[in-house]
Protein backbone atom coordinates (compact mmCIF):
# COMPACT_ATOMS: atom_id res chain seq x y z
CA UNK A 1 -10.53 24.07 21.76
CA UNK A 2 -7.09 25.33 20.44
CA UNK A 3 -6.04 23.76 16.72
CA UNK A 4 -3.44 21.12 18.36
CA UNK A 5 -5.69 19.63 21.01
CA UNK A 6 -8.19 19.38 18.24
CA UNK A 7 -5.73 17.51 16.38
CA UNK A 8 -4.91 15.19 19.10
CA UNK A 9 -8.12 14.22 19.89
CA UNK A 10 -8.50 13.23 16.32
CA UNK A 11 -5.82 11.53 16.25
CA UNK A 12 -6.63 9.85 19.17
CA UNK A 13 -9.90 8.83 17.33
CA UNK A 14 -8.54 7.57 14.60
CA UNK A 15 -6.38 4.93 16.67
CA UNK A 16 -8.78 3.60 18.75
CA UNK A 17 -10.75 3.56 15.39
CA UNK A 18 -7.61 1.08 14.09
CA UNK A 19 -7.64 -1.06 17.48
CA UNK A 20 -11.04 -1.88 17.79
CA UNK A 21 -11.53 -2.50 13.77
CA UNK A 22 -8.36 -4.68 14.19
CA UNK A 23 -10.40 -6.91 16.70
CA UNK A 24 -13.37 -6.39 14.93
CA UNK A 25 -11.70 -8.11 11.62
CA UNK A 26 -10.12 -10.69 13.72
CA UNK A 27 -13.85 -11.63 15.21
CA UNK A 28 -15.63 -12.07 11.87
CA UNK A 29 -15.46 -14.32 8.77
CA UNK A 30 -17.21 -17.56 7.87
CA UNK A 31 -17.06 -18.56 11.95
CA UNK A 32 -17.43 -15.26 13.79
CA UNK A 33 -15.08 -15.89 17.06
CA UNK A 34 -16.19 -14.10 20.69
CA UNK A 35 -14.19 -11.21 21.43
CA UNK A 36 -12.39 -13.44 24.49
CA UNK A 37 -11.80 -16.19 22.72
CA UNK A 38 -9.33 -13.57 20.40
CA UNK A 39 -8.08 -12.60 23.46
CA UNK A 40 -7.31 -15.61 24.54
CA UNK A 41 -5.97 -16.80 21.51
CA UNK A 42 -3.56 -14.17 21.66
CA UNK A 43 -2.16 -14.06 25.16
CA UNK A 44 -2.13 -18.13 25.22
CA UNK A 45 -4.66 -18.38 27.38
CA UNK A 46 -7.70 -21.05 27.82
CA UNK A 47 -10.20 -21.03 24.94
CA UNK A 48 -13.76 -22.40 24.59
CA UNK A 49 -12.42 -23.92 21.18
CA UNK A 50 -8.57 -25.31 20.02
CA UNK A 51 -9.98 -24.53 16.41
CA UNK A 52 -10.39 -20.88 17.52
CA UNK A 53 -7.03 -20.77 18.27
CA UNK A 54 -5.85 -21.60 15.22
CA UNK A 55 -7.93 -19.47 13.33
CA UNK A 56 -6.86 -16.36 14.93
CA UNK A 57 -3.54 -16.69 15.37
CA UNK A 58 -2.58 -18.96 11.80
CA UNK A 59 -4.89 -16.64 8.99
CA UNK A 60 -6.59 -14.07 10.60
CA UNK A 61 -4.39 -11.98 13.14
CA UNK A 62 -1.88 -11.84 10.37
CA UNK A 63 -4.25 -11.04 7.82
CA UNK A 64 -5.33 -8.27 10.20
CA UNK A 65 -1.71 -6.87 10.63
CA UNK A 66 -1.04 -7.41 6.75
CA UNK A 67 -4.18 -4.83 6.10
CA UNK A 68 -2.48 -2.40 8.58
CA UNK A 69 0.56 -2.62 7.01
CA UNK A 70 -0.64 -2.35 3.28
CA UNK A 71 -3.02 -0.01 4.16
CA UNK A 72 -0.68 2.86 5.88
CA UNK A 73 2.11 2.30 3.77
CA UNK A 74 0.53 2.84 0.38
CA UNK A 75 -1.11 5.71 2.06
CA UNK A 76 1.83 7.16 3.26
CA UNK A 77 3.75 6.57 0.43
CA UNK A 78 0.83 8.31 -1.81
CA UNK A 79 1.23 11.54 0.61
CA UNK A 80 5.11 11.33 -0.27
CA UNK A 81 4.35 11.53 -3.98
CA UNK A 82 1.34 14.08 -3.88
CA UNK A 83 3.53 16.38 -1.74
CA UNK A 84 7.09 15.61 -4.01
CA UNK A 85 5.09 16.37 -7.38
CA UNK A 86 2.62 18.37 -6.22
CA UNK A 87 0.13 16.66 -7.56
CA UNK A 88 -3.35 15.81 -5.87
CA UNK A 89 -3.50 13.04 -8.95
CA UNK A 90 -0.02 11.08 -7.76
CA UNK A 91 0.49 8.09 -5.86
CA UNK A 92 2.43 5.26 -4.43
CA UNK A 93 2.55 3.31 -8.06
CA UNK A 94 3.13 6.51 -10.07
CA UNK A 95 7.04 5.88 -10.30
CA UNK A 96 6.07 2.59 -12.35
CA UNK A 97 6.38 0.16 -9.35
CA UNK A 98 3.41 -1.32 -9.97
CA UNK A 99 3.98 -2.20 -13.47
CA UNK A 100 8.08 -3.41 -12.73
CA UNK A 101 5.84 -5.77 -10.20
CA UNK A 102 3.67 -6.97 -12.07
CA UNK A 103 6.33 -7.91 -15.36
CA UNK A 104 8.06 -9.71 -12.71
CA UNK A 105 4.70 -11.76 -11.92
CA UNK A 106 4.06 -12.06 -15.34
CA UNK A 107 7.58 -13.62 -16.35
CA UNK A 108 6.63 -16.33 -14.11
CA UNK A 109 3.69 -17.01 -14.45
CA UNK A 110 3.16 -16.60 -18.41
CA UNK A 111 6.60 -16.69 -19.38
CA UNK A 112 6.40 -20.76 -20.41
CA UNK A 113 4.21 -20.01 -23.27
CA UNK A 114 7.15 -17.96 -24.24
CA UNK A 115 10.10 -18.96 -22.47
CA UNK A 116 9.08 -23.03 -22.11
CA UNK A 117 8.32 -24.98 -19.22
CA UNK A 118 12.09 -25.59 -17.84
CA UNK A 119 11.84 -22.19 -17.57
CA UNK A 120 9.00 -21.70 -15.59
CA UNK A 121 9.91 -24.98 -13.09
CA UNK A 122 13.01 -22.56 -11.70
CA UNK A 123 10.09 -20.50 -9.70
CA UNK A 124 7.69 -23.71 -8.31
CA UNK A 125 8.94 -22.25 -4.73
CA UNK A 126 6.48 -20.88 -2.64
CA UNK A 127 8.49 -17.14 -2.94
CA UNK A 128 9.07 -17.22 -6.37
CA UNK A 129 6.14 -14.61 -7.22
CA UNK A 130 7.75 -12.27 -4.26
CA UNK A 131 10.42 -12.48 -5.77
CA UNK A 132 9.65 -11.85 -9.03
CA UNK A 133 7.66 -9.27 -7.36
CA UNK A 134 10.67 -7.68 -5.60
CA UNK A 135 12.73 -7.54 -8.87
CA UNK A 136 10.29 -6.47 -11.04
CA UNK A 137 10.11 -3.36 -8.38
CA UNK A 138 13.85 -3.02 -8.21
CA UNK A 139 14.84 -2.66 -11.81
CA UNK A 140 11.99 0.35 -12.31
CA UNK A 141 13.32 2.07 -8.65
CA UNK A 142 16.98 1.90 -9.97
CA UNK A 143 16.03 3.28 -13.36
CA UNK A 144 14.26 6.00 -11.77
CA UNK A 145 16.71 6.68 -9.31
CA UNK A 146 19.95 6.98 -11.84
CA UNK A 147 17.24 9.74 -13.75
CA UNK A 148 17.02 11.47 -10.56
CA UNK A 149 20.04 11.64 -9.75
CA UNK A 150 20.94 13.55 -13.72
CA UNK A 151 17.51 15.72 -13.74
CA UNK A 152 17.00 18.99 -12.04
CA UNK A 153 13.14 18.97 -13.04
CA UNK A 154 10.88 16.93 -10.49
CA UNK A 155 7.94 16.66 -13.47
CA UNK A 156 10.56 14.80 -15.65
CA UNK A 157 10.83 12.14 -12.97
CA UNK A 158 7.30 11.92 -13.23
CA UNK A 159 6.68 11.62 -16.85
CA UNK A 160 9.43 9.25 -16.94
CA UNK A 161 7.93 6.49 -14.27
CA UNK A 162 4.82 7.03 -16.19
CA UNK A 163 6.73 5.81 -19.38
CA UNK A 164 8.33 3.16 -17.37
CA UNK A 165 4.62 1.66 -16.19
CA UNK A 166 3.70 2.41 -20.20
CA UNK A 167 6.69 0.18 -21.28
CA UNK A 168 6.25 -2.86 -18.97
CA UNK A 169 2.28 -2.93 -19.35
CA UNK A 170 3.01 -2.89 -22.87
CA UNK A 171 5.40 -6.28 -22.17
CA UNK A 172 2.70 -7.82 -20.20
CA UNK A 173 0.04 -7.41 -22.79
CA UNK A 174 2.38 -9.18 -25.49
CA UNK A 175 2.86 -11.52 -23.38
CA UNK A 176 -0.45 -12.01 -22.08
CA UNK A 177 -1.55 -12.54 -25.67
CA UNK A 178 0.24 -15.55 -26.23
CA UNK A 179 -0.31 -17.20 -22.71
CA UNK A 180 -2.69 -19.80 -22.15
CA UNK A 181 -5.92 -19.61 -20.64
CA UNK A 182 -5.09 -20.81 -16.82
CA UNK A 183 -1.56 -19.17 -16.89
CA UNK A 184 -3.57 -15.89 -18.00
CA UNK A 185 -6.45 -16.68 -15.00
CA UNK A 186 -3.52 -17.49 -12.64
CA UNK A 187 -2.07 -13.50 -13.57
CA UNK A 188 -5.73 -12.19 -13.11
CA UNK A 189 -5.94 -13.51 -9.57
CA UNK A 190 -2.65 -12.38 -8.40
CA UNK A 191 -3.68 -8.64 -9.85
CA UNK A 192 -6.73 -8.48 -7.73
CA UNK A 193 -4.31 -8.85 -4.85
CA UNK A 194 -5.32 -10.53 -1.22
CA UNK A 195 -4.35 -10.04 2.18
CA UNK A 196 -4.87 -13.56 3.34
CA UNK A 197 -2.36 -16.71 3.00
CA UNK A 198 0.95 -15.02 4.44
CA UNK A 199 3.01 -16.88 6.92
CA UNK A 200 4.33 -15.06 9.90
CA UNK A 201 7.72 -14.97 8.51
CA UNK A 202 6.43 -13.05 5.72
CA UNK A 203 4.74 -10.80 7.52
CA UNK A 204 7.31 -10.44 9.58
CA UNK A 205 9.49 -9.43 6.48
CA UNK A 206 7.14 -7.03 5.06
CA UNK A 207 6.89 -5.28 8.30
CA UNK A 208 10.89 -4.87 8.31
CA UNK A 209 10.44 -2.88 5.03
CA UNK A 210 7.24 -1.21 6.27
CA UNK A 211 9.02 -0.20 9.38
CA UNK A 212 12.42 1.20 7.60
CA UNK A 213 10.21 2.94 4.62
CA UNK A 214 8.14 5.03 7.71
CA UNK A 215 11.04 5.81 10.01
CA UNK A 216 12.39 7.86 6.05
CA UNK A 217 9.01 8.90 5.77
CA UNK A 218 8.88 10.65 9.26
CA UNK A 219 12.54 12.05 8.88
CA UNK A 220 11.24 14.03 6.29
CA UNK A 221 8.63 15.70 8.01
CA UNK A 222 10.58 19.21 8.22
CA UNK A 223 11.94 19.23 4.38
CA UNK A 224 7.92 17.90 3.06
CA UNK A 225 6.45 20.98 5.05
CA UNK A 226 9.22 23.27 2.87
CA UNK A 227 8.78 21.65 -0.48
CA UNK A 228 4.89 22.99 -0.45
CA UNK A 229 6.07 26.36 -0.35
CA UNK A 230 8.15 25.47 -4.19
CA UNK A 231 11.44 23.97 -4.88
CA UNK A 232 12.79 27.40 -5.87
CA UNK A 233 12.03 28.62 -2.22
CA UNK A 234 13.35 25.10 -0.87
CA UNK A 235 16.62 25.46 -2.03
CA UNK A 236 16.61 29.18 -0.51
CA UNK A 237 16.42 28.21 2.95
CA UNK A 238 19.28 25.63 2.10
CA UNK A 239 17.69 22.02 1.42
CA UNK A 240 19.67 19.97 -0.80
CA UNK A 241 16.43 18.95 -3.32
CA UNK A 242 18.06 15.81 -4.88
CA UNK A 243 19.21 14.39 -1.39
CA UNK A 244 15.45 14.82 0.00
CA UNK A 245 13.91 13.49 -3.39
CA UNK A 246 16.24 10.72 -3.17
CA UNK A 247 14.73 10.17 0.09
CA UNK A 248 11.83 10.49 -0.68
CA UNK A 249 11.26 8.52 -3.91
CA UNK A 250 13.43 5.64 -1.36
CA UNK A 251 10.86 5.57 1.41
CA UNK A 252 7.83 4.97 -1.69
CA UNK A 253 10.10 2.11 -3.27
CA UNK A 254 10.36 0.43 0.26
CA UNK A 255 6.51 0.95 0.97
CA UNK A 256 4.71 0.54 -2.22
CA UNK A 257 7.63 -2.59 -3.56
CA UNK A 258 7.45 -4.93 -0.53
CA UNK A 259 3.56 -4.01 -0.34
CA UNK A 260 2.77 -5.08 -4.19
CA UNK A 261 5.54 -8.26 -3.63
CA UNK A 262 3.33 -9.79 -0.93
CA UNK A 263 -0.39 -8.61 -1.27
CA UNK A 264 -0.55 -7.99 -4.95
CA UNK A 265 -1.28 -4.38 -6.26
CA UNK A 266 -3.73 -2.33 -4.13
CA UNK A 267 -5.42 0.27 -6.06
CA UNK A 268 -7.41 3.48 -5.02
CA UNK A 269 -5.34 3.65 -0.70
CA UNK A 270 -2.70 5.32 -1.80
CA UNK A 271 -4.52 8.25 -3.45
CA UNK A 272 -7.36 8.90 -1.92
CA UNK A 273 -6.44 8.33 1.88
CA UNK A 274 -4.16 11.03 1.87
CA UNK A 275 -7.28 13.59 0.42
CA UNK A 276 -9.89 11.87 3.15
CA UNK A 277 -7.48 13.16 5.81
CA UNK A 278 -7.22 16.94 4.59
CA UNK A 279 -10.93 16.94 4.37
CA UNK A 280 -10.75 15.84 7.82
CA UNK A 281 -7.94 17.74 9.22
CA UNK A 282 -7.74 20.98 7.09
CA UNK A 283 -3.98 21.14 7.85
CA UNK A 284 -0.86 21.27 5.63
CA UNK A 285 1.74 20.86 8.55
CA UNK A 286 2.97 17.24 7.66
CA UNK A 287 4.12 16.61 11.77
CA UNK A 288 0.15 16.07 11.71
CA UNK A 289 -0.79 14.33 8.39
CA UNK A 290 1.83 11.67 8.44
CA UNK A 291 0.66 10.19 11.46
CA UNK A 292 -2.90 10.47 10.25
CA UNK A 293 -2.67 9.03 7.09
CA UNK A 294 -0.63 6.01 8.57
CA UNK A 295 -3.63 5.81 11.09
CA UNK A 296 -6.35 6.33 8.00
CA UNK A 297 -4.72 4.07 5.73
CA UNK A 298 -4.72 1.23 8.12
CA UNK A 299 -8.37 1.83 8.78
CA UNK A 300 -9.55 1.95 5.53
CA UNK A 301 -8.05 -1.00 4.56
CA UNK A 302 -8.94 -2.80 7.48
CA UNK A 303 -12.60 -1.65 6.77
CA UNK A 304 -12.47 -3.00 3.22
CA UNK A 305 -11.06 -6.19 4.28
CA UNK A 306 -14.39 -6.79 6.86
CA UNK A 307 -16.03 -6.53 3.82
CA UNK A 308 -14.34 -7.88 0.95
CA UNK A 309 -14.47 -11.63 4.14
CA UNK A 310 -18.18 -11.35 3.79
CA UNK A 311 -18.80 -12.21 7.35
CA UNK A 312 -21.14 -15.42 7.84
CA UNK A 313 -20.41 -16.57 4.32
CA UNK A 314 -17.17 -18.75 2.66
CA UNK A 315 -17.14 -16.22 -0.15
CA UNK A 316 -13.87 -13.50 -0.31
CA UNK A 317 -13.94 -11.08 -2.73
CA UNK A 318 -11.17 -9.45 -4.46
CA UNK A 319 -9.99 -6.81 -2.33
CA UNK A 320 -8.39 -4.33 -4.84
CA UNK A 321 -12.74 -4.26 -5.90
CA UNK A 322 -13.59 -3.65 -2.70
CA UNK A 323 -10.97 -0.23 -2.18
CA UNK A 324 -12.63 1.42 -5.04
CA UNK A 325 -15.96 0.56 -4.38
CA UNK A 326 -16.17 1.35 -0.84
CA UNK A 327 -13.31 4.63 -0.87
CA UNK A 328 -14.64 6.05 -4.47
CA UNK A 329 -18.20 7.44 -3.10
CA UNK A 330 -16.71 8.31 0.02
CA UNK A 331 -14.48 10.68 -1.27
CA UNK A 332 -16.76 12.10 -3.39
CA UNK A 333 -18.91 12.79 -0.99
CA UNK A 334 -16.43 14.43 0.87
CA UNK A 335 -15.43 16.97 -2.00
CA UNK A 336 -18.91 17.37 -2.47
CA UNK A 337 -19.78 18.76 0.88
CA UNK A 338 -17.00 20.67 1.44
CA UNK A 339 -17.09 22.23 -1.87
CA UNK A 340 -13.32 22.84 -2.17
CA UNK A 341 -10.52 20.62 -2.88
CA UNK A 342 -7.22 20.98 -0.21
CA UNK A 343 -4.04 20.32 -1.38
């Protein structure tokens, strides 16, 4: 078997993998639902219980379509970063995302410790923390986008959205320190982030960003395969390196900043996905690992969603626990057996 039907077939795997884990998270949870009854539910059909209905198609289809979403963009967007930097250690939050999120959630939510509580009864709407979310995100992306735009050196970019997550953490710990207990708690949750409890129309919105974000992803295939070869050899063969990193560092902020908004920050996808797929598909060629790494990151998050719902029980843990547990030994393993580390 030739290197592109091998390829194929895997990739062919790997979707089926995504549909029938899909259904499988759909079926289980504290009342495991028969696989036609999900059918049902979905194509409006007759089903042996109303509730059933309304299980599936209220919390957990869109849960199931949030973990596909959250799990292939942050994986995709950590694949844009490791290949940009060149870095096997980068990933989706490495521009400082993350952090510019997460002051935004922490303005709202501790800021009337600070701030007072006129302040903090402005953001009693049920968006307020996407928002704050989406801001938070948006100030660090157009900070790091007016230093692209000035520096030549890729690195710098780097060192300077670690300074930027450096700064803001910094902001949340003051701020942390003078919040009250349940204000503090209330942060805590939110940072162990959760795929449950969106509304259609937010799902709907996140996949509008998801959607956008991979469509730049994909259309820079061609210039991603070029950039492993060096910058110096990039610009060589004619590619305009601050239009492709703008790109580039554009399809992350999309993926990784409407991700973190809705679900909360998701630890551990972004970075290792992209390094589970080269130890499965030894391959550099990037017309192959996007589309696998989509494909992975959705499964792997799906998989850690089955069990962070603990089926047959009410508990949920968090889910950003659950990544990290379940992905860490994995990709160990991984490393370990093949004894070499692709990149």
């Amino acid at each position: 078997m030739n290197h592109s039907k091998k390829y194929f077939l895997l990739l062919s795997l790997l979707f089926l993998a995504v549909v029938l884990l899909v259904l499988l998270n759909v079926g289980l949870g504290s009342v495991t639902i028969p696989l036609k009854d999900i059918f049902a539910s979905i194509f409006n059909a007759d089903v042996s219980r109303e509730t059933y209905r309304y299980i599936v198609l209220e919390y957990r289809l869109p849960k199931a379509i949030t973990a596909v979403i959250t799990g292939s963009g942050l994986a995709i967007s950590g694949l844009l970063m490791q290949t940009l930097f060149r870095n096997p250690l980068a990933g989706p939050y490495v521009l400082g995302l993350s952090s510019g999120a997460s002051l935004g959630v922490a303005i709202v939510i501790m800021g009337a410790s600070i701030f007072g509580g006129a302040f903090v009864s402005l953001f009693l709407s049920k968006w307020s923390l996407v928002i704050a979310s989406s801001l938070g995100s948006l100030l660090v992306l157009i900070a790091v986008m007016l230093a692209s735009v000035r520096l030549r050196d890729t690195m710098a970019i780097l060192i300077i959205g670690l300074m930027f997550a450096s700064l803001t953490a910094a902001v949340v710990s003051v701020l942390s320190y003078f919040s009250p207990a349940a204000q503090l708690q209330q942060y805590v949750f939110w940072s162990f982030g959760s795929l449950g409890n969106l509304s259609w129309e937010e799902v709907s919105i996140m996949a509008i960003f998801w959607f956008v974000g991979i469509l730049i992803a994909i259309s820079c295939i061609k210039n991603l395969n070029t950039l492993l070869l060096g910058e110096q050899y990039a610009r060589t063969l004619g590619m305009s390196i601050q239009k492709n990193r703008f790109k580039i560092i554009l399809a992350t902020s999309l993926l990784a900043g409407s991700i973190t908004a809705f679900v909360g920050p998701i630890a551990f996808v972004g970075l290792a996905v992209p390094h589970l797929i080269r130890q499965i598909m030894p391959v550099n060629n990037h017309s192959i690992l996007v589309p696998a790494v989509i494909l992975g990151g959705a499964a792997l998050m799906l998989i850690c969603d089955i069990a962070a719902q603990m089926p047959g029980n009410e508990f949920t843990l968090p889910i950003n626990a659950i990544t990290s547990l379940i992905g860490a030994p994995v990709v160990i393993w991984l490393l370990v057996r093949k004894r070499r580390f692709l990149f």
